[in-house]
PDB file of N, CA and C in Angstrom:
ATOM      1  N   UNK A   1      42.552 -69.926   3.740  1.00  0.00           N
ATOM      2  CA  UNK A   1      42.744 -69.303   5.038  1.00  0.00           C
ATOM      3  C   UNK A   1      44.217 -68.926   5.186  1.00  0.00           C
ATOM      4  N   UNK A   2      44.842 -67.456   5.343  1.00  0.00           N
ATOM      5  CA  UNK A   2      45.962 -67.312   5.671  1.00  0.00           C
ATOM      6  C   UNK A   2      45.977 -67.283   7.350  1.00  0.00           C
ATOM      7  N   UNK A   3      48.008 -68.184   6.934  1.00  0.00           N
ATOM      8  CA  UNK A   3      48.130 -68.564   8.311  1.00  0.00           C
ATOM      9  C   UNK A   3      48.494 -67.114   8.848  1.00  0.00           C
ATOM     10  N   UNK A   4      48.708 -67.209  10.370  1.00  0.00           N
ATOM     11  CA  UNK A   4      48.901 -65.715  11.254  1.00  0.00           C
ATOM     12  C   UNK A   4      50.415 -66.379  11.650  1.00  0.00           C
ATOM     13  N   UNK A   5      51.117 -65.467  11.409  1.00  0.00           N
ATOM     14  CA  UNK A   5      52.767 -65.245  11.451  1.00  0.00           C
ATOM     15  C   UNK A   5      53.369 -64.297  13.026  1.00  0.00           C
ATOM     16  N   UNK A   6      54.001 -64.909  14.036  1.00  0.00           N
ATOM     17  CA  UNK A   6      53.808 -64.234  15.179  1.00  0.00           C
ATOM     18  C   UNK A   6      55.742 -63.594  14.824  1.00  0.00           C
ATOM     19  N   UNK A   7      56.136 -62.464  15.009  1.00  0.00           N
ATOM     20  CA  UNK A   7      57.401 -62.295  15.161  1.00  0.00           C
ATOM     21  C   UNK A   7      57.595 -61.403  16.565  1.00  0.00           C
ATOM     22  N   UNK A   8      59.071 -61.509  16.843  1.00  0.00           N
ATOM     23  CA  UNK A   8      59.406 -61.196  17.864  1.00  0.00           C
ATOM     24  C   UNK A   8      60.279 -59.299  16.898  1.00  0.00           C
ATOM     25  N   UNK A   9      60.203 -58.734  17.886  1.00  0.00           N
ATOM     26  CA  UNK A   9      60.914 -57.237  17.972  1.00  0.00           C
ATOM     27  C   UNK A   9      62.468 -57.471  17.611  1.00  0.00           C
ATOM     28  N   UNK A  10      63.256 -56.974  16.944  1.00  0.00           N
ATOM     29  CA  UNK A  10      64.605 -56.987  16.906  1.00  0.00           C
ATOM     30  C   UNK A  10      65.147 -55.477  16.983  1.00  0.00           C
ATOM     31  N   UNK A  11      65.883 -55.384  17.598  1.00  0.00           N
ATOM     32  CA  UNK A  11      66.433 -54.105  17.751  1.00  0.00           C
ATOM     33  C   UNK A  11      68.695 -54.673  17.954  1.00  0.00           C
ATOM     34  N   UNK A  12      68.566 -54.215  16.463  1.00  0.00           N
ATOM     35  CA  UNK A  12      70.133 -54.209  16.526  1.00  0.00           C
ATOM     36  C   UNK A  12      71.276 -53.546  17.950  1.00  0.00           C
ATOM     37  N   UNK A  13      70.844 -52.612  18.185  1.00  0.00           N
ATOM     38  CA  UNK A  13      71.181 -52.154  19.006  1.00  0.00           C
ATOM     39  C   UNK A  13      71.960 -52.703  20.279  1.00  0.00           C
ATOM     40  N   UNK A  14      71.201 -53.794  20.576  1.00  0.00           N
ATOM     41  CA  UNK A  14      71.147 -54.864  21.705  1.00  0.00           C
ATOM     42  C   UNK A  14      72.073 -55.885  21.013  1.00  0.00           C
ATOM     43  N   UNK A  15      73.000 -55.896  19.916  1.00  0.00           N
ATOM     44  CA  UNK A  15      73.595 -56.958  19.404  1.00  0.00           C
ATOM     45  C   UNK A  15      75.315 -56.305  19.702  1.00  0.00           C
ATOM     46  N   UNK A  16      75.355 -54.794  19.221  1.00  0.00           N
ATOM     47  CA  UNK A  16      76.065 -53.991  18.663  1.00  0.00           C
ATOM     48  C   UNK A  16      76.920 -53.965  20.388  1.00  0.00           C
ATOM     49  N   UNK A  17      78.170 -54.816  20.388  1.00  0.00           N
ATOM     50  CA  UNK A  17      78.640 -55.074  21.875  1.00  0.00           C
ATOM     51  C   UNK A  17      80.399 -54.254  21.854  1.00  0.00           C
ATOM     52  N   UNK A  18      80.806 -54.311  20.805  1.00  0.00           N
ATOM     53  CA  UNK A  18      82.293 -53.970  20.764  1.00  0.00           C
ATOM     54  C   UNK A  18      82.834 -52.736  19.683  1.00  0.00           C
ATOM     55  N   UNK A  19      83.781 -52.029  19.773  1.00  0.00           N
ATOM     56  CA  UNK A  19      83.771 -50.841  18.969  1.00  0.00           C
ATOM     57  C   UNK A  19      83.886 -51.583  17.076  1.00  0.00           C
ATOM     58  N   UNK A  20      84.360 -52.977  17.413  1.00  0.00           N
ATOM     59  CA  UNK A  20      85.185 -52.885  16.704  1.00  0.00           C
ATOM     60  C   UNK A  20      83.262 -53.791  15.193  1.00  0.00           C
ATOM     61  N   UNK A  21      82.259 -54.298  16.387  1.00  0.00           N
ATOM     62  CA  UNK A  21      81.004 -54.645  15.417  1.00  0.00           C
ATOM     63  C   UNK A  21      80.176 -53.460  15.162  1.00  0.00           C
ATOM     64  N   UNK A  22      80.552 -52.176  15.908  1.00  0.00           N
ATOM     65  CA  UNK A  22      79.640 -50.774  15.538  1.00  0.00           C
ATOM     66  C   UNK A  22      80.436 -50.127  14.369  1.00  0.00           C
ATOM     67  N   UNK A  23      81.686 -50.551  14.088  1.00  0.00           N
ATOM     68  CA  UNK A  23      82.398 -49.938  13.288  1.00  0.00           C
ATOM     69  C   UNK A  23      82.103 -50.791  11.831  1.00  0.00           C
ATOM     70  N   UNK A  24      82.059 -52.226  11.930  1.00  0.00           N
ATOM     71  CA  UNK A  24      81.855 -52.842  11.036  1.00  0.00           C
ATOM     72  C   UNK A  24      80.067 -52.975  10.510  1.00  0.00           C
ATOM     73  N   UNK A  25      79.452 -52.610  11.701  1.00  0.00           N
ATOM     74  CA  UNK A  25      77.776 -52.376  10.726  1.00  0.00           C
ATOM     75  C   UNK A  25      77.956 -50.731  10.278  1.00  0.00           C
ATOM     76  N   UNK A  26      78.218 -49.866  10.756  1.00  0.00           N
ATOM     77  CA  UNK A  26      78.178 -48.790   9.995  1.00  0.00           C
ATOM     78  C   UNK A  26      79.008 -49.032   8.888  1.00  0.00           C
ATOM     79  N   UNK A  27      79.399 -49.624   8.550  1.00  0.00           N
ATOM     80  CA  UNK A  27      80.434 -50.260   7.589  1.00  0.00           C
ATOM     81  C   UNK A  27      79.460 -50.509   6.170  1.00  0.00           C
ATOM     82  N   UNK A  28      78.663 -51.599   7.159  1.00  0.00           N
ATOM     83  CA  UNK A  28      77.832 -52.353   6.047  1.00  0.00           C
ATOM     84  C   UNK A  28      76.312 -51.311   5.468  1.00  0.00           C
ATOM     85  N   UNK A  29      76.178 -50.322   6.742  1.00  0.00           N
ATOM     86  CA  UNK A  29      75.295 -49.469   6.364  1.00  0.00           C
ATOM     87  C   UNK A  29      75.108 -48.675   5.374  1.00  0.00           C
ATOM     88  N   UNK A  30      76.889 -47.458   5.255  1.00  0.00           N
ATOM     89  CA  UNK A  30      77.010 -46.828   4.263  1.00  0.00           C
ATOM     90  C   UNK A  30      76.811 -47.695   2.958  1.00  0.00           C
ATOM     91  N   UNK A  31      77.550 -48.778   2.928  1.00  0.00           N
ATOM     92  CA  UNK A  31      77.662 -49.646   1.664  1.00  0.00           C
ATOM     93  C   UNK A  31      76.060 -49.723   0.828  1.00  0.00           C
ATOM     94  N   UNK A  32      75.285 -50.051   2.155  1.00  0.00           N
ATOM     95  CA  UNK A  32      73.991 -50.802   1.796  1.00  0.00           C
ATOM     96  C   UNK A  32      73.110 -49.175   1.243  1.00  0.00           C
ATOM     97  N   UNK A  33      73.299 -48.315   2.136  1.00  0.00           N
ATOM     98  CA  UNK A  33      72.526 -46.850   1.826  1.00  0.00           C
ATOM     99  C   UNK A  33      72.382 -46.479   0.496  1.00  0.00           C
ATOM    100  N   UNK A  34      72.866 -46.552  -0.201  1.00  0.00           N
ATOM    101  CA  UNK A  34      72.899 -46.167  -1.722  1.00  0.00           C
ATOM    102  C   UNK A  34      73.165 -44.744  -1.629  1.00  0.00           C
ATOM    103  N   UNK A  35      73.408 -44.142  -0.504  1.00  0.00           N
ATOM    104  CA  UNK A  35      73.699 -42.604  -0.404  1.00  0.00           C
ATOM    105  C   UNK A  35      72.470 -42.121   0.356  1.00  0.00           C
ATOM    106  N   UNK A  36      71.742 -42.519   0.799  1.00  0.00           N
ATOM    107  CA  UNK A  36      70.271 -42.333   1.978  1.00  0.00           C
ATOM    108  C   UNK A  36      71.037 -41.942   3.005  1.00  0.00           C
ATOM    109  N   UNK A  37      71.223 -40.307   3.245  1.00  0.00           N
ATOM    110  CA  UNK A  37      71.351 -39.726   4.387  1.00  0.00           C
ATOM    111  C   UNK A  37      70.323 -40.289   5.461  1.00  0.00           C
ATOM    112  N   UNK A  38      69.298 -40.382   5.414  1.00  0.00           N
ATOM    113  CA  UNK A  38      68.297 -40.765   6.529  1.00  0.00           C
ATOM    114  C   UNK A  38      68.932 -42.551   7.079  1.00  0.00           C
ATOM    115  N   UNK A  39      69.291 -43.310   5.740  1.00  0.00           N
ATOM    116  CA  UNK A  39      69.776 -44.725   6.099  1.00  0.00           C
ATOM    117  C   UNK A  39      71.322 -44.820   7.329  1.00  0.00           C
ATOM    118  N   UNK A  40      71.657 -43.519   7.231  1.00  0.00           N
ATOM    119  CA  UNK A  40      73.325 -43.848   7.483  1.00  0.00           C
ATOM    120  C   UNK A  40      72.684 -42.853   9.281  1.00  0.00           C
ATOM    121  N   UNK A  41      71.544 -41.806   9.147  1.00  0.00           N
ATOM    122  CA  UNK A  41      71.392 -41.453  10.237  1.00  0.00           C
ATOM    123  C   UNK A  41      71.327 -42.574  11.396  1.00  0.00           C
ATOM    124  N   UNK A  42      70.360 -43.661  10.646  1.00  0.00           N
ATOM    125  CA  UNK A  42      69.627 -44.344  11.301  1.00  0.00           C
ATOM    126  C   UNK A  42      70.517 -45.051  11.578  1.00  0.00           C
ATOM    127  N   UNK A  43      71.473 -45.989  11.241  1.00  0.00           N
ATOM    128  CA  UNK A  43      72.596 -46.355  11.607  1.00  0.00           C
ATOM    129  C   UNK A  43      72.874 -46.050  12.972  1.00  0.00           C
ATOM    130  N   UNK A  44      73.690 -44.721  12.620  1.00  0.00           N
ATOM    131  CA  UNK A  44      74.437 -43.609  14.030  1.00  0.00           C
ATOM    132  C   UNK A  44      73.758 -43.645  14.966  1.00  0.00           C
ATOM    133  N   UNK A  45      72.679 -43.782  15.175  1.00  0.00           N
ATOM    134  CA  UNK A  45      71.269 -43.708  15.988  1.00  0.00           C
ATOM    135  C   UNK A  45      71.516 -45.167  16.747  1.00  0.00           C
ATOM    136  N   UNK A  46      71.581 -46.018  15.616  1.00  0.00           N
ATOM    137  CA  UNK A  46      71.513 -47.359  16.875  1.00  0.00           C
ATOM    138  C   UNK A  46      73.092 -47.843  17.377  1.00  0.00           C
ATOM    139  N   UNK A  47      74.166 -47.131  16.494  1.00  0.00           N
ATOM    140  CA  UNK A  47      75.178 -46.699  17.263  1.00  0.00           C
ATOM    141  C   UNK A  47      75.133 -46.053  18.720  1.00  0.00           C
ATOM    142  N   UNK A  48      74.523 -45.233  18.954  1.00  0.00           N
ATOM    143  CA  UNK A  48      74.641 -43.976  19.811  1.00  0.00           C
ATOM    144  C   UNK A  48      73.685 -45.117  21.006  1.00  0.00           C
ATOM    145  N   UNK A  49      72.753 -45.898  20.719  1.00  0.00           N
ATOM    146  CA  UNK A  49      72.025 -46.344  21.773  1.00  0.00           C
ATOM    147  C   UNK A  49      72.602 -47.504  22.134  1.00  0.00           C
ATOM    148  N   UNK A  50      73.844 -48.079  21.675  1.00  0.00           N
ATOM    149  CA  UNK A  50      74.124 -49.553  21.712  1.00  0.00           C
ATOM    150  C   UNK A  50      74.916 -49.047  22.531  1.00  0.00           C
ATOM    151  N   UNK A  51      75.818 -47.779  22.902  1.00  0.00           N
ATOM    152  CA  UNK A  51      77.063 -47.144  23.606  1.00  0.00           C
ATOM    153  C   UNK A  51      76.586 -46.960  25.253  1.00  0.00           C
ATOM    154  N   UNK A  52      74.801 -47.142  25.137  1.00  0.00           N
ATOM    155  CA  UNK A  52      74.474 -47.014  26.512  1.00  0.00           C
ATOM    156  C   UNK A  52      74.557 -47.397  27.364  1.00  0.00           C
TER     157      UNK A  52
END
C-alpha cells in the first residue's frame, strides 16, 4: 500500500523580501539554468511579483 504524501504550495516569491535576496536568487538562477532562457525568465517573473 503506498502511503499518500500531503504537501503544502511554495511560491518563492513570498520569501524574496530585500533587493539585496532578489539579486542573490537570480544569482543562483542563472548559475543553476545551464543557459535555459525560459529558467532565467522564470526567475524575473518571481522577481517582478515579489516587488508587489
Amino acid at each position: 500500500m503506498t502511503e499518500k504524501i500531503n504537501t503544502q504550495a511554495f511560491d518563492v516569491a513570498d520569501h524574496l523580501r530585500t533587493p539585496e535576496e532578489m539579486a542573490a536568487y537570480l544569482d543562483a538562477c542563472i548559475l543553476e539554468s545551464d543557459g535555459d532562457p525560459a529558467f532565467i525568465t522564470k526567475a524575473l517573473a518571481d522577481i517582478a511579483r515579489a516587488q508587489d
